[in-house]
N, C-alpha and C. Protein backbone atom coordinates (compact mmCIF):
# COMPACT_ATOMS: atom_id res chain seq x y z
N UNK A 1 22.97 2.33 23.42
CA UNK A 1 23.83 1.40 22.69
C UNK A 1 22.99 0.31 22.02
N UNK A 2 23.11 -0.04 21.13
CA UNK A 2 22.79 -0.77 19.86
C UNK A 2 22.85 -2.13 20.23
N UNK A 3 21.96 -3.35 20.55
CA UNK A 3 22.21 -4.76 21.37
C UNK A 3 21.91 -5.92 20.28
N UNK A 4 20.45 -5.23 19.79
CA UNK A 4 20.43 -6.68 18.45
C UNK A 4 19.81 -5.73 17.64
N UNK A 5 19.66 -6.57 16.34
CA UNK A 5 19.65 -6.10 14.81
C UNK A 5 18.03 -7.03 14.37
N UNK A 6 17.19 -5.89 13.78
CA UNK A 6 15.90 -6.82 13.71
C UNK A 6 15.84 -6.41 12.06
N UNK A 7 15.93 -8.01 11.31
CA UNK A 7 15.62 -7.92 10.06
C UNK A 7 14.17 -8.08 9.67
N UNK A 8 14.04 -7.38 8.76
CA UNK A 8 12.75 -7.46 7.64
C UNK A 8 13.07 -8.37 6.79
N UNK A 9 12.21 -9.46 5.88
CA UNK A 9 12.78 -10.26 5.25
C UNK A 9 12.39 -9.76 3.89
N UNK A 10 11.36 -9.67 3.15
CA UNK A 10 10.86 -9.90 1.93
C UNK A 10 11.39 -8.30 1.55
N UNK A 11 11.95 -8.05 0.21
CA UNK A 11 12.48 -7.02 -0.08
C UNK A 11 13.58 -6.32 0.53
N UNK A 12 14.50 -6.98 1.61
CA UNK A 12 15.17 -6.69 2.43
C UNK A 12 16.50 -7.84 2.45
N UNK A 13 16.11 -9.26 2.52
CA UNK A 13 17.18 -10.13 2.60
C UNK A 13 16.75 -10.67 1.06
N UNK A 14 15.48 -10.88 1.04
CA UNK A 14 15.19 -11.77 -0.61
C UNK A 14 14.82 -11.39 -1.39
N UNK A 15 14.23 -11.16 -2.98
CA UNK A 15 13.46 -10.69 -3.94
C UNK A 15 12.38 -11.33 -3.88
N UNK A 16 11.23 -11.42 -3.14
CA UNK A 16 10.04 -11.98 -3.41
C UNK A 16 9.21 -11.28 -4.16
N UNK A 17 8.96 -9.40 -3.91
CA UNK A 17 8.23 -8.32 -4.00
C UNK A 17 7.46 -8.98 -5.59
N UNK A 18 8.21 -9.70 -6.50
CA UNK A 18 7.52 -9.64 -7.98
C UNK A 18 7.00 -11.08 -7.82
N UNK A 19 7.17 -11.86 -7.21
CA UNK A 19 6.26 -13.26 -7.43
C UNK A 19 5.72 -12.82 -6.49
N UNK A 20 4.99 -12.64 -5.04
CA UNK A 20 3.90 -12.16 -4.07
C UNK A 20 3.31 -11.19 -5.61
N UNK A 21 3.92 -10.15 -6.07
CA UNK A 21 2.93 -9.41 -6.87
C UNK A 21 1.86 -10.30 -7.84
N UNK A 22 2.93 -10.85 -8.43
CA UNK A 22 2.17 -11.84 -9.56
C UNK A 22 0.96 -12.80 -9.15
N UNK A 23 1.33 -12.89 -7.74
CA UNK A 23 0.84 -14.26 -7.10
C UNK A 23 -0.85 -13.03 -6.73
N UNK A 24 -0.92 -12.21 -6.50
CA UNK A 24 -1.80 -11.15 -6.18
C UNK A 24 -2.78 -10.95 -6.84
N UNK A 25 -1.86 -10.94 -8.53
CA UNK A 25 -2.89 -10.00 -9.75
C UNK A 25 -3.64 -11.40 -9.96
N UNK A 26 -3.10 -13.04 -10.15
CA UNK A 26 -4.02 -13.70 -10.44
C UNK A 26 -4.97 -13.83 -9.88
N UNK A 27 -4.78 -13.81 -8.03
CA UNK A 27 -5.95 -14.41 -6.99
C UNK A 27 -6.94 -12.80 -7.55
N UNK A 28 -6.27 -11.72 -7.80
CA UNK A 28 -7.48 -11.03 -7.95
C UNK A 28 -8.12 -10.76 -9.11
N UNK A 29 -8.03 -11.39 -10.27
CA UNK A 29 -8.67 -11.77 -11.61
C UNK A 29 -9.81 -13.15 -11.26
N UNK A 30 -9.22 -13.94 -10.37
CA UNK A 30 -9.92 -14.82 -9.75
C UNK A 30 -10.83 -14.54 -9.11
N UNK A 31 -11.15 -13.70 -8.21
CA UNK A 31 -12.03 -12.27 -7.50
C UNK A 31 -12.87 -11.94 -8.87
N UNK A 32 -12.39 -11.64 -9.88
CA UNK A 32 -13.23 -10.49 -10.70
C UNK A 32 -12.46 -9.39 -11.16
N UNK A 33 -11.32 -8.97 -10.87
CA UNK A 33 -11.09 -7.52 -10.87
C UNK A 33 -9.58 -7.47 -11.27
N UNK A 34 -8.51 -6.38 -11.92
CA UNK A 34 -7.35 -6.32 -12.40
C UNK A 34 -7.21 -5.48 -11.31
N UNK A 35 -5.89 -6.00 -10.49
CA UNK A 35 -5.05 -5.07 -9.60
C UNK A 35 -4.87 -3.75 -10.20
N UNK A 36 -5.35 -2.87 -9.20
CA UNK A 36 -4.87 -1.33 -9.11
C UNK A 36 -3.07 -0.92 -8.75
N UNK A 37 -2.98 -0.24 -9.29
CA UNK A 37 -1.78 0.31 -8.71
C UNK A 37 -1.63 0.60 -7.37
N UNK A 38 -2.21 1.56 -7.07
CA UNK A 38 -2.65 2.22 -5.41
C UNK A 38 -3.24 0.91 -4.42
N UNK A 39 -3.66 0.22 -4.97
CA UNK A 39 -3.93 -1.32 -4.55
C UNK A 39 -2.98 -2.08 -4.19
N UNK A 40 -2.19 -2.13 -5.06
CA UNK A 40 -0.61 -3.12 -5.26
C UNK A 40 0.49 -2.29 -4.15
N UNK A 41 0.57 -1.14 -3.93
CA UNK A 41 1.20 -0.67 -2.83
C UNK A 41 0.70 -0.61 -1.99
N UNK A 42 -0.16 -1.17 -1.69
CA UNK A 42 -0.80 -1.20 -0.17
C UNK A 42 -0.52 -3.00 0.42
N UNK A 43 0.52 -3.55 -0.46
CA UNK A 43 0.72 -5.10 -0.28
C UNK A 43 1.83 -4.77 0.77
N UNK A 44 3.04 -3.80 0.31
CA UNK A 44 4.12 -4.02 0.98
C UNK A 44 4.56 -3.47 2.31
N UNK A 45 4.89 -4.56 3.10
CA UNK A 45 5.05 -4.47 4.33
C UNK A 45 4.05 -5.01 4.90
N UNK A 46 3.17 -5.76 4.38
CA UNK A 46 1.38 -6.25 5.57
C UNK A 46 1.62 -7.75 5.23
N UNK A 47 0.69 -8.20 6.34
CA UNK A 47 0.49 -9.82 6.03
C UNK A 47 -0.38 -10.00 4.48
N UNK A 48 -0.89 -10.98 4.50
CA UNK A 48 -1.38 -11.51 3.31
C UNK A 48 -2.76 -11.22 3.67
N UNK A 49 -3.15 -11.22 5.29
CA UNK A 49 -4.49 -11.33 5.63
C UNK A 49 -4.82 -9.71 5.72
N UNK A 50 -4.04 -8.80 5.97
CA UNK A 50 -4.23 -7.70 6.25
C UNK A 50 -4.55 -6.77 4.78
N UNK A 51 -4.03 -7.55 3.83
CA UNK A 51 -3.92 -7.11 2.10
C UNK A 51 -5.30 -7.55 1.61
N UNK A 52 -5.70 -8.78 1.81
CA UNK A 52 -7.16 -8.77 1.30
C UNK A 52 -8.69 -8.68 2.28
N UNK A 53 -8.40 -8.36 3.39
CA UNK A 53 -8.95 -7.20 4.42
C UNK A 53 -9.28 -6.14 3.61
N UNK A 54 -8.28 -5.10 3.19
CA UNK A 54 -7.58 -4.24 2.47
C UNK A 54 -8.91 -4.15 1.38
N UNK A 55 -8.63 -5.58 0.86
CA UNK A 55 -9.16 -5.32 -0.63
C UNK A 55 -11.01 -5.59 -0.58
N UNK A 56 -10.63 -6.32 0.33
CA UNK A 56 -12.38 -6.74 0.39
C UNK A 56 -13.32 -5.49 0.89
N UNK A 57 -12.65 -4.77 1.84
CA UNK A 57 -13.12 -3.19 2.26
C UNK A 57 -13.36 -1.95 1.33
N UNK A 58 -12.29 -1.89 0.34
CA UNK A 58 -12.08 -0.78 -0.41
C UNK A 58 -13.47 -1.42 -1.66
N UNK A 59 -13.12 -2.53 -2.14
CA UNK A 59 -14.32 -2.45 -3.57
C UNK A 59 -15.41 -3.24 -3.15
N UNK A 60 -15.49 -3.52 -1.85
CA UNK A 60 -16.98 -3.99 -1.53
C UNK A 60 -17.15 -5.31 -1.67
N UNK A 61 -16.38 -6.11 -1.24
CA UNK A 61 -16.19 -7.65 -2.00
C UNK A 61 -16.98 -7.94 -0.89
N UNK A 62 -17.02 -9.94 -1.08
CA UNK A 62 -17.60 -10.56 -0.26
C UNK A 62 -17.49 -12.29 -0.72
N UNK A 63 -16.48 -12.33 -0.26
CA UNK A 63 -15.85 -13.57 -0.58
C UNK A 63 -15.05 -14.26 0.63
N UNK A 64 -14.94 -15.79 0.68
CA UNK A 64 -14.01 -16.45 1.89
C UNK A 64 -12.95 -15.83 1.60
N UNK A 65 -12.81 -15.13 3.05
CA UNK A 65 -11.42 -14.65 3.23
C UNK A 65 -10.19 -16.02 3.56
N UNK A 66 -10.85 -16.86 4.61
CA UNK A 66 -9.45 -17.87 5.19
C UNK A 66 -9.38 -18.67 3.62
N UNK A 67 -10.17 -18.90 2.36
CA UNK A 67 -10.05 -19.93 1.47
C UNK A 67 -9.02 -18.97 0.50
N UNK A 68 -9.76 -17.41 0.34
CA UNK A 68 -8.40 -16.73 -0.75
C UNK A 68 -7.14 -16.84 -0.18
N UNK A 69 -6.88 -16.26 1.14
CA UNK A 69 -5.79 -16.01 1.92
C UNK A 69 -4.96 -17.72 1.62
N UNK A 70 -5.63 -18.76 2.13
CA UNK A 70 -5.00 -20.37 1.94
C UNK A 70 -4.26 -20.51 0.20
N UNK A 71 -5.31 -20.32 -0.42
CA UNK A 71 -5.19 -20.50 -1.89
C UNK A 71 -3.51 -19.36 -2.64
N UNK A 72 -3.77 -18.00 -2.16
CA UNK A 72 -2.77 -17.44 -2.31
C UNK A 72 -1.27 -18.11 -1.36
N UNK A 73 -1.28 -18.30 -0.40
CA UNK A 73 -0.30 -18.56 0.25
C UNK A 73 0.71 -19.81 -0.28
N UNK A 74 -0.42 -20.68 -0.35
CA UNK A 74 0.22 -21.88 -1.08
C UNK A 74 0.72 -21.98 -2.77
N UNK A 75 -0.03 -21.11 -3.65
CA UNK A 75 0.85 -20.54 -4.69
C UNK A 75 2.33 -19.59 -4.49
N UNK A 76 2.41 -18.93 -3.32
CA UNK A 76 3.69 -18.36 -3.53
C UNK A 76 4.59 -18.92 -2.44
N UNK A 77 4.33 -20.13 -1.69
CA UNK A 77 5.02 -21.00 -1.54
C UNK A 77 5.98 -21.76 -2.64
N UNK A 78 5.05 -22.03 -3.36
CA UNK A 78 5.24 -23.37 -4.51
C UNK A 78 6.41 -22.72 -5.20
N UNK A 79 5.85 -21.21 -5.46
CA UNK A 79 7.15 -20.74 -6.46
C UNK A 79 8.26 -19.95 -5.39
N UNK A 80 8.17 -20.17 -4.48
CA UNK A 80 9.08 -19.81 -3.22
C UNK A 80 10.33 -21.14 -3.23
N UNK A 81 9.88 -22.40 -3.37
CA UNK A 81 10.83 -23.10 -3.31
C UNK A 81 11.55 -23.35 -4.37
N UNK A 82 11.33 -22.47 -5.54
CA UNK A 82 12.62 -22.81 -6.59
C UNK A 82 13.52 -22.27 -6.40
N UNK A 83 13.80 -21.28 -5.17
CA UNK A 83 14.82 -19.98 -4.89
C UNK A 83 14.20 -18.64 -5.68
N UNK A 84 14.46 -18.06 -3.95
CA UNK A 84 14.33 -16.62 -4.67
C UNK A 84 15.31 -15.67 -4.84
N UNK A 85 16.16 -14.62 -4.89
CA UNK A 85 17.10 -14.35 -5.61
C UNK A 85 17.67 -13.46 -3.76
N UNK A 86 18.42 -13.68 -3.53
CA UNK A 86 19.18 -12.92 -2.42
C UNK A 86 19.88 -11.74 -3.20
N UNK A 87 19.25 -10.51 -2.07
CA UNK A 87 20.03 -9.35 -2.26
C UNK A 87 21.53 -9.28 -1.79
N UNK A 88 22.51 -7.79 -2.03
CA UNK A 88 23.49 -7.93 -1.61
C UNK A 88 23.70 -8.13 -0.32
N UNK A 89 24.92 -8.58 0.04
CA UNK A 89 24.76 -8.77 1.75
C UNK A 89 24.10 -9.57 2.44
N UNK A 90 22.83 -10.05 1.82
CA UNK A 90 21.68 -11.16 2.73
C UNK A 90 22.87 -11.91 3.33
N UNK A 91 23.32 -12.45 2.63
CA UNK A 91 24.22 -14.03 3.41
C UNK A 91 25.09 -13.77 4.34
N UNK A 92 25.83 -12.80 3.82
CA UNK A 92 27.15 -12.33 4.77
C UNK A 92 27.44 -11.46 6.30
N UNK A 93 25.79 -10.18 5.94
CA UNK A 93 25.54 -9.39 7.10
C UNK A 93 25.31 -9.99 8.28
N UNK A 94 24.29 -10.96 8.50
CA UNK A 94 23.84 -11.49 9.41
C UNK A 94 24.65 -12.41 10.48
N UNK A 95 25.61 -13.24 9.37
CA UNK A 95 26.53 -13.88 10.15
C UNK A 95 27.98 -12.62 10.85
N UNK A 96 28.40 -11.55 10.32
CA UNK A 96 29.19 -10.38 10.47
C UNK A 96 28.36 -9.83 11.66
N UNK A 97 27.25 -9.50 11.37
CA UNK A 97 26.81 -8.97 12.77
C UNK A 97 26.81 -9.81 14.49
N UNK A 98 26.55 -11.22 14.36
CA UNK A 98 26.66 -12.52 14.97
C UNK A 98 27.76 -12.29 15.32
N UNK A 99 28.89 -12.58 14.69
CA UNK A 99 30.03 -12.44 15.05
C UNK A 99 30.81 -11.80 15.54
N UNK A 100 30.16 -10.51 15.98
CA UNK A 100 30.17 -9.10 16.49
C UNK A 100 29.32 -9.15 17.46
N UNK A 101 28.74 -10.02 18.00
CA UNK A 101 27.83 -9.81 19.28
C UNK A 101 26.69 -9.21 19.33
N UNK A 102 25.75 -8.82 17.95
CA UNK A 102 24.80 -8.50 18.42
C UNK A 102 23.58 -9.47 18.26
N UNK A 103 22.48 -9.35 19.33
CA UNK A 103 21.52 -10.20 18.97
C UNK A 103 20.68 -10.00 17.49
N UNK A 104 20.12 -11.39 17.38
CA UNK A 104 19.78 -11.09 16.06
C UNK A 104 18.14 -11.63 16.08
N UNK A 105 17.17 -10.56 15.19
CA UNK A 105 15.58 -11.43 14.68
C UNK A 105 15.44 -10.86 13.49
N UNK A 106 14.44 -11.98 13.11
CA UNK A 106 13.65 -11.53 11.63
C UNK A 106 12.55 -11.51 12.09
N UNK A 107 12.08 -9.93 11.64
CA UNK A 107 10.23 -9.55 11.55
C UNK A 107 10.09 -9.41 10.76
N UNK A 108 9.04 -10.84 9.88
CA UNK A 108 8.26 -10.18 8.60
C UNK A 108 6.51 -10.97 8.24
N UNK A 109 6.65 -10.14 7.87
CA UNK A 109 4.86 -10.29 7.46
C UNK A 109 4.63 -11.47 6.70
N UNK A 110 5.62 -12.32 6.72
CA UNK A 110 5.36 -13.59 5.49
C UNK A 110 4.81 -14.40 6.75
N UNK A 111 4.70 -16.11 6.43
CA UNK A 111 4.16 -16.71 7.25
C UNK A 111 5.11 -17.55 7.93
N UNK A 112 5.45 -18.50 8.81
CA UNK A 112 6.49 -19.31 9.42
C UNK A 112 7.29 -20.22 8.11
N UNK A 113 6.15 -20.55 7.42
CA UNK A 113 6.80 -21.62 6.09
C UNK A 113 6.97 -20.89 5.55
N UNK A 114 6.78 -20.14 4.73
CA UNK A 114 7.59 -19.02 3.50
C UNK A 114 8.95 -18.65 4.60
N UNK A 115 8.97 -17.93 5.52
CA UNK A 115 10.47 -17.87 6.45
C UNK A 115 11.17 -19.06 6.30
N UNK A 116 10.64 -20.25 6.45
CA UNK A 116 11.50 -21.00 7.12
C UNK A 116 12.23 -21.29 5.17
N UNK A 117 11.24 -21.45 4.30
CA UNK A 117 11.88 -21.77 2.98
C UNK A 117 13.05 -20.90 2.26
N UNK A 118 12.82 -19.71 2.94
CA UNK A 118 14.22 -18.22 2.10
C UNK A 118 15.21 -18.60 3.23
N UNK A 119 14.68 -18.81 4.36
CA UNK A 119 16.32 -18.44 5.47
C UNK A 119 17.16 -20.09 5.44
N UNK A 120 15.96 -21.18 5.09
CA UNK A 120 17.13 -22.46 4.70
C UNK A 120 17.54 -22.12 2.68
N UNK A 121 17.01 -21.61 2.04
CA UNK A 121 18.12 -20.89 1.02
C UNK A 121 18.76 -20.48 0.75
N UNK A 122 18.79 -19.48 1.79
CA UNK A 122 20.07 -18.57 1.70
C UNK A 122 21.15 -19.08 3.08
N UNK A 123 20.75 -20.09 3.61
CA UNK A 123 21.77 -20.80 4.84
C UNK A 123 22.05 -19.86 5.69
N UNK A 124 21.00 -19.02 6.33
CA UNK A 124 21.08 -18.21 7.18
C UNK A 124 20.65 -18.17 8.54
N UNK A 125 19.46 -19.30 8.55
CA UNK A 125 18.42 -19.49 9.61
C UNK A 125 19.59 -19.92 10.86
N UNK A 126 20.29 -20.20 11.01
CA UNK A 126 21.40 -19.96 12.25
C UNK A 126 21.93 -19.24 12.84
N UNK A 127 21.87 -17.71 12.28
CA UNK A 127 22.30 -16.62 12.94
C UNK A 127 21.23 -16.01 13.00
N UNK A 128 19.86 -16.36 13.39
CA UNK A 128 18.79 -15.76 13.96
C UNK A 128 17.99 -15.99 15.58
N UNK A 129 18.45 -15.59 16.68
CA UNK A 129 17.64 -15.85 17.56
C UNK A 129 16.67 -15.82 18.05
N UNK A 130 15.70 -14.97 16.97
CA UNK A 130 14.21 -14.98 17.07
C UNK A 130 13.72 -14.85 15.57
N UNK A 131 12.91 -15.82 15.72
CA UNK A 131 11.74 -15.07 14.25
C UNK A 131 10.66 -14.67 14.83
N UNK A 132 9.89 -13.99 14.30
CA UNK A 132 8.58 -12.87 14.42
C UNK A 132 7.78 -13.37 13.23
N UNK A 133 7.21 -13.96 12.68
CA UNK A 133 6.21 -14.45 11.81
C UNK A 133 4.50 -13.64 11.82
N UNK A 134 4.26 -13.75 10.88
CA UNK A 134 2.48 -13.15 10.64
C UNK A 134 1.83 -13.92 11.41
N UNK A 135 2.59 -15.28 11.83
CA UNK A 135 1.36 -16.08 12.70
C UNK A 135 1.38 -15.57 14.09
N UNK A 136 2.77 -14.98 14.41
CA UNK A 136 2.90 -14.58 15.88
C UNK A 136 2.29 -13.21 16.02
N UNK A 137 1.82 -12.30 15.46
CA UNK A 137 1.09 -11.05 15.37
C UNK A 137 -0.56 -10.95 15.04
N UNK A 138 -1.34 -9.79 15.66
CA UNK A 138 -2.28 -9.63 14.99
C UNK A 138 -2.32 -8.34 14.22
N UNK A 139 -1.73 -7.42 14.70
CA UNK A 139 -1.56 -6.18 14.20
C UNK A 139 -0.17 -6.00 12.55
N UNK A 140 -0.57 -6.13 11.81
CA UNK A 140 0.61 -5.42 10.32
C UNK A 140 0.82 -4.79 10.47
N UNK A 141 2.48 -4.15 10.21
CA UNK A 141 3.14 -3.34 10.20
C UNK A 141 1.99 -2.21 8.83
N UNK A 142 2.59 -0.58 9.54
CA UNK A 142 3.15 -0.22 10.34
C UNK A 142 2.71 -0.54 11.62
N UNK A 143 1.99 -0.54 11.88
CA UNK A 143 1.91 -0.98 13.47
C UNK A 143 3.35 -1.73 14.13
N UNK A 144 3.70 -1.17 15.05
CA UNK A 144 4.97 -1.78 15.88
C UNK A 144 4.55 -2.97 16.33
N UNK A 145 3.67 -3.86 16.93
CA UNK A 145 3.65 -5.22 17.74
C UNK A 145 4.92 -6.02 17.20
N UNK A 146 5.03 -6.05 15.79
CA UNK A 146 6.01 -7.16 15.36
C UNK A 146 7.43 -6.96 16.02
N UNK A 147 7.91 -6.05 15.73
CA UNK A 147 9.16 -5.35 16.27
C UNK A 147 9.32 -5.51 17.48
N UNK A 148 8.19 -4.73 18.97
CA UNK A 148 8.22 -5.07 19.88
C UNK A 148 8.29 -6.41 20.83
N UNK A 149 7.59 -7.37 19.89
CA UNK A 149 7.40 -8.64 20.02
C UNK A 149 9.12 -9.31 20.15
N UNK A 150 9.68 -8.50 19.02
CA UNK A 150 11.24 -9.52 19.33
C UNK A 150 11.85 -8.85 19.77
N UNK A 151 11.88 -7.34 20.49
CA UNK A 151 12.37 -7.13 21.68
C UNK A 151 12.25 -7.73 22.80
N UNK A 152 11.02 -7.89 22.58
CA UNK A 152 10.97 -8.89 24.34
C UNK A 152 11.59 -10.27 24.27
N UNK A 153 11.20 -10.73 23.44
CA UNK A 153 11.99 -11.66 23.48
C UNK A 153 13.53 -12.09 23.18
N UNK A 154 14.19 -11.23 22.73
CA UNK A 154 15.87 -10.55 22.98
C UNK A 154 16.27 -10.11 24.17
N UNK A 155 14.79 -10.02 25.00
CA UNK A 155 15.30 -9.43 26.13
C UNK A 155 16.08 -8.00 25.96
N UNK A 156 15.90 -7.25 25.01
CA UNK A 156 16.13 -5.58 25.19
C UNK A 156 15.37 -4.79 25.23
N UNK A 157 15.53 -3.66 25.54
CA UNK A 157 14.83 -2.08 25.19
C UNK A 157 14.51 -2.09 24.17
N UNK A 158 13.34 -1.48 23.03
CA UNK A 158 13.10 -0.88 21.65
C UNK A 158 14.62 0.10 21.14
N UNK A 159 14.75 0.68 22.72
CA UNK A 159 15.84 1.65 21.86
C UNK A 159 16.97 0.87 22.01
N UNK A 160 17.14 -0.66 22.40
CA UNK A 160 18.39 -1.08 21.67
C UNK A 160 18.94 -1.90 20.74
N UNK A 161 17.64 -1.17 19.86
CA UNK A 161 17.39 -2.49 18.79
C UNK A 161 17.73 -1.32 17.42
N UNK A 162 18.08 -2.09 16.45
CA UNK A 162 18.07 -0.92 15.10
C UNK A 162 17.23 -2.30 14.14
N UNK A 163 16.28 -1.34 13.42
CA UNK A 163 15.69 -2.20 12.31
C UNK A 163 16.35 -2.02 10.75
N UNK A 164 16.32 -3.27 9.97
CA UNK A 164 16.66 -2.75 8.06
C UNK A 164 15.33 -3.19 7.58
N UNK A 165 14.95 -1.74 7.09
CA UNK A 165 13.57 -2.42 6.24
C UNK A 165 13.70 -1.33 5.06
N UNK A 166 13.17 -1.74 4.16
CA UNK A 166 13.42 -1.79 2.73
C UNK A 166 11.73 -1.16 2.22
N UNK A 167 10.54 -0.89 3.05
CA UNK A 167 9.27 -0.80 3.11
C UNK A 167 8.86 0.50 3.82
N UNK A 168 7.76 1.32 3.38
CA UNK A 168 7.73 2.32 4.15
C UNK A 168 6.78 2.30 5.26
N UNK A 169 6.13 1.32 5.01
CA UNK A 169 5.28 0.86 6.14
C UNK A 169 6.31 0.24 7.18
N UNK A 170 7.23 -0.57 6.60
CA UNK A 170 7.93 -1.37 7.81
C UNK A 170 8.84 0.14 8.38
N UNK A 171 9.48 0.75 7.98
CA UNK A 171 10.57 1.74 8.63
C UNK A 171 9.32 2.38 9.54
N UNK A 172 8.10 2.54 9.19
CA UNK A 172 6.91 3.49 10.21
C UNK A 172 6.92 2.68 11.71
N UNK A 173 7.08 1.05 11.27
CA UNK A 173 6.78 0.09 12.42
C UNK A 173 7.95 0.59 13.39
N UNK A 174 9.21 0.30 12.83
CA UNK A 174 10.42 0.51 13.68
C UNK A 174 9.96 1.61 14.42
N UNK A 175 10.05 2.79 13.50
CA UNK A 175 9.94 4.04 14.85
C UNK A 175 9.10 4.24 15.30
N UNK A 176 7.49 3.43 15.04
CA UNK A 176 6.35 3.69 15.98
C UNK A 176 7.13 3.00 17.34
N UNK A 177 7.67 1.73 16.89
CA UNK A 177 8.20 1.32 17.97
C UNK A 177 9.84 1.44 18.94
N UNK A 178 10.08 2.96 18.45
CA UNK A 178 11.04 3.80 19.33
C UNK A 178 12.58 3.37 19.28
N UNK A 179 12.60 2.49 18.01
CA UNK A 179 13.78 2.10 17.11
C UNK A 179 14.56 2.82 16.73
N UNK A 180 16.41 2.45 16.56
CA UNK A 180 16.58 3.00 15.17
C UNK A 180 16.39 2.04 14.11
N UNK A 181 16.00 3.01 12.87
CA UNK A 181 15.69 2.20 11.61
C UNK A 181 17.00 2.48 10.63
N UNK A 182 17.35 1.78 9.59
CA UNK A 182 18.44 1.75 8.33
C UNK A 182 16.90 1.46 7.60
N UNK A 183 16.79 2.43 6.60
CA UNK A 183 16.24 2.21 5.01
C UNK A 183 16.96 1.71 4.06
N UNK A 184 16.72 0.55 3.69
CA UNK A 184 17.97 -0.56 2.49
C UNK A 184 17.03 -0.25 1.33
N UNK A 185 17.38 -0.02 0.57
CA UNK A 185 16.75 0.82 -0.82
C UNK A 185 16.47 -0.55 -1.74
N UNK A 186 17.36 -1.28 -1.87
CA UNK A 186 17.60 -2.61 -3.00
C UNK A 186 16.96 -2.48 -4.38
N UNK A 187 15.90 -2.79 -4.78
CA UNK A 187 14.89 -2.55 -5.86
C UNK A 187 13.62 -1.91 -5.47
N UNK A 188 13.39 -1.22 -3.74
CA UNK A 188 12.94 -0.83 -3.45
C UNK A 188 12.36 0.85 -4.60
N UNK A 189 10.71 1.53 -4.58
CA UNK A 189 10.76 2.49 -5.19
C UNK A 189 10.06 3.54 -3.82
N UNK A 190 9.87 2.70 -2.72
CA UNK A 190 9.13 3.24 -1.53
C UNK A 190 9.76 4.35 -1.19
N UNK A 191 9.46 5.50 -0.26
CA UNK A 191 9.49 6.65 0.47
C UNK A 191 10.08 5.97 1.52
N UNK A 192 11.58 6.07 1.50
CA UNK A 192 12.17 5.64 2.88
C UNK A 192 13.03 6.96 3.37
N UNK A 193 12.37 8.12 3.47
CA UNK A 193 12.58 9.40 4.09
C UNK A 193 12.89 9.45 5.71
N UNK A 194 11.45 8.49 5.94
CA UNK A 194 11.72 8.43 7.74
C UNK A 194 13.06 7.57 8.23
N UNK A 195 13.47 6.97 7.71
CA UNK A 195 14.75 6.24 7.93
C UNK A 195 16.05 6.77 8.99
N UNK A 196 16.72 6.37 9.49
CA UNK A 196 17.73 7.10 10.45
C UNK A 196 18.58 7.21 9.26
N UNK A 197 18.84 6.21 8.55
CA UNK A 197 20.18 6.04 7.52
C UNK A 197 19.19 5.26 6.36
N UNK A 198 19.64 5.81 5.14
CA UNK A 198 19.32 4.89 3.81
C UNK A 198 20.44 4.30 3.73
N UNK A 199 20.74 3.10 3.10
CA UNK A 199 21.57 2.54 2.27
C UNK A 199 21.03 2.09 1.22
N UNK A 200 22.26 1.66 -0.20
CA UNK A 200 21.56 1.16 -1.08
C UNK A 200 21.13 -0.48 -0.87
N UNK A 201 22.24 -1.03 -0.23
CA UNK A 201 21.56 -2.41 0.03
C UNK A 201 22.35 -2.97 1.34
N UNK A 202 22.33 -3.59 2.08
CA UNK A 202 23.02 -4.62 3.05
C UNK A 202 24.16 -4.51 2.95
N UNK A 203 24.74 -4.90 1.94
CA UNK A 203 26.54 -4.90 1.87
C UNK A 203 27.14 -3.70 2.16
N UNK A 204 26.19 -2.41 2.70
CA UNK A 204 26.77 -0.95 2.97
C UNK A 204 26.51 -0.98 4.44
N UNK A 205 26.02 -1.48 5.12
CA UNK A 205 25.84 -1.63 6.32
C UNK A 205 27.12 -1.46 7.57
N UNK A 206 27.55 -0.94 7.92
CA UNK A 206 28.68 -1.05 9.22
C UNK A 206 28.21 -0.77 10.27
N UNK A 207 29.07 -1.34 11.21
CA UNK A 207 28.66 -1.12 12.83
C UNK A 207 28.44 0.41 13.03
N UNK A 208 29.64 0.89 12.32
CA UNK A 208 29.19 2.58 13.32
C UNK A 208 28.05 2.66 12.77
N UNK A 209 27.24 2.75 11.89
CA UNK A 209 25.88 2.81 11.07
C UNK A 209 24.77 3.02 12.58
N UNK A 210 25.22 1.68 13.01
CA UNK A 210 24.50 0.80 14.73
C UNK A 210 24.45 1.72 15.21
């Protein structure tokens, strides 16, 4: 039986996916180099630190990692607080599920301040009993830690948790970590095959789904 509901945030409750992109191609013109394609999908679903890890490995770089990682973060902050655009359902699911008794977290790869700036936007940060932040992890999805992390602290089983992720790395996390997963498609173009259930966005969501 189905106990709490673990959200993904970025591409899942908000539209960030194109300012994080934008915010990407400059820091890496700043680097030297024009974002790759095959590059640029290796952003979604990971921390920020795990993405230029990523990048510094693949073309041989050698640059401050904590000064790019700072420098990027605080640019897509800045344009984080003009509002970012809520998908269908963001506002409404979370409190519907609440109200229905199940526990509720957000796991996402953003940082505590980028969370805390979308979930007081969209007036949601009240029907969450745990957040999971990039600061509370060392391992990026797919890797499960994140997921597992707010099981324990929900105090449930993995298997009585269902995840919505919108990422194909994040749906890998859920079922590495013995989840059910919902694939929310939104503006998503990812491989959400492994999914228990696709939907097109949040507002298709129902309990029997759970």
């Amino acid at each position: 039986m189905i106990k709490a509901i673990l959200f993904d945030m970025d591409g899942t409750l908000v539209d960030t996916e194109g300012t994080d992109r934008a915010v990407a191609i400059t820091m890496c013109k700043e680097l030297g180099f024009d974002l790759a394609d095959e590059e640029e999908a290796q952003r979604h679903g990971k921390t920020t630190k795990s993405f230029y890890e990523y990048l510094a490995k693949k073309r041989g770089l050698d640059f401050t990692m904590q000064k790019i990682i700072e420098k990027h973060l605080a640019l897509f902050e800045e344009e984080l607080k003009k509002g970012a655009k809520a998908f269908e359902g963001a506002k409404e699911l979370p409190k519907f599920l609440k109200d229905n008794g199940y526990k509720l977290a957000l796991v996402s790869s953003s940082t505590k301040p980028q969370i805390e700036i979308n979930l007081n936007y969209l007036g949601i940060k009240r029907n969450f009993d745990v957040i999971v932040s990039a600061d509370d992890i060392t391992k990026s999805k797919p890797d499960p830690q994140g997921y597992l992390l707010a099981a324990e602290k929900l105090q449930v089983k993995p298997a009585e948790c269902a995840v919505l992720e919108d990422a194909a790395a994040g749906i890998q996390a859920g079922k590495n970590a013995g989840m059910r997963v919902i694939g929310v498609q939104n503006d998503s173009t990812q491989d959400l095959s492994l999914a228990d259930v696709v939907v097109e966005n949040l507002g298709e969501i129902t309990t029997n789904m759970l």
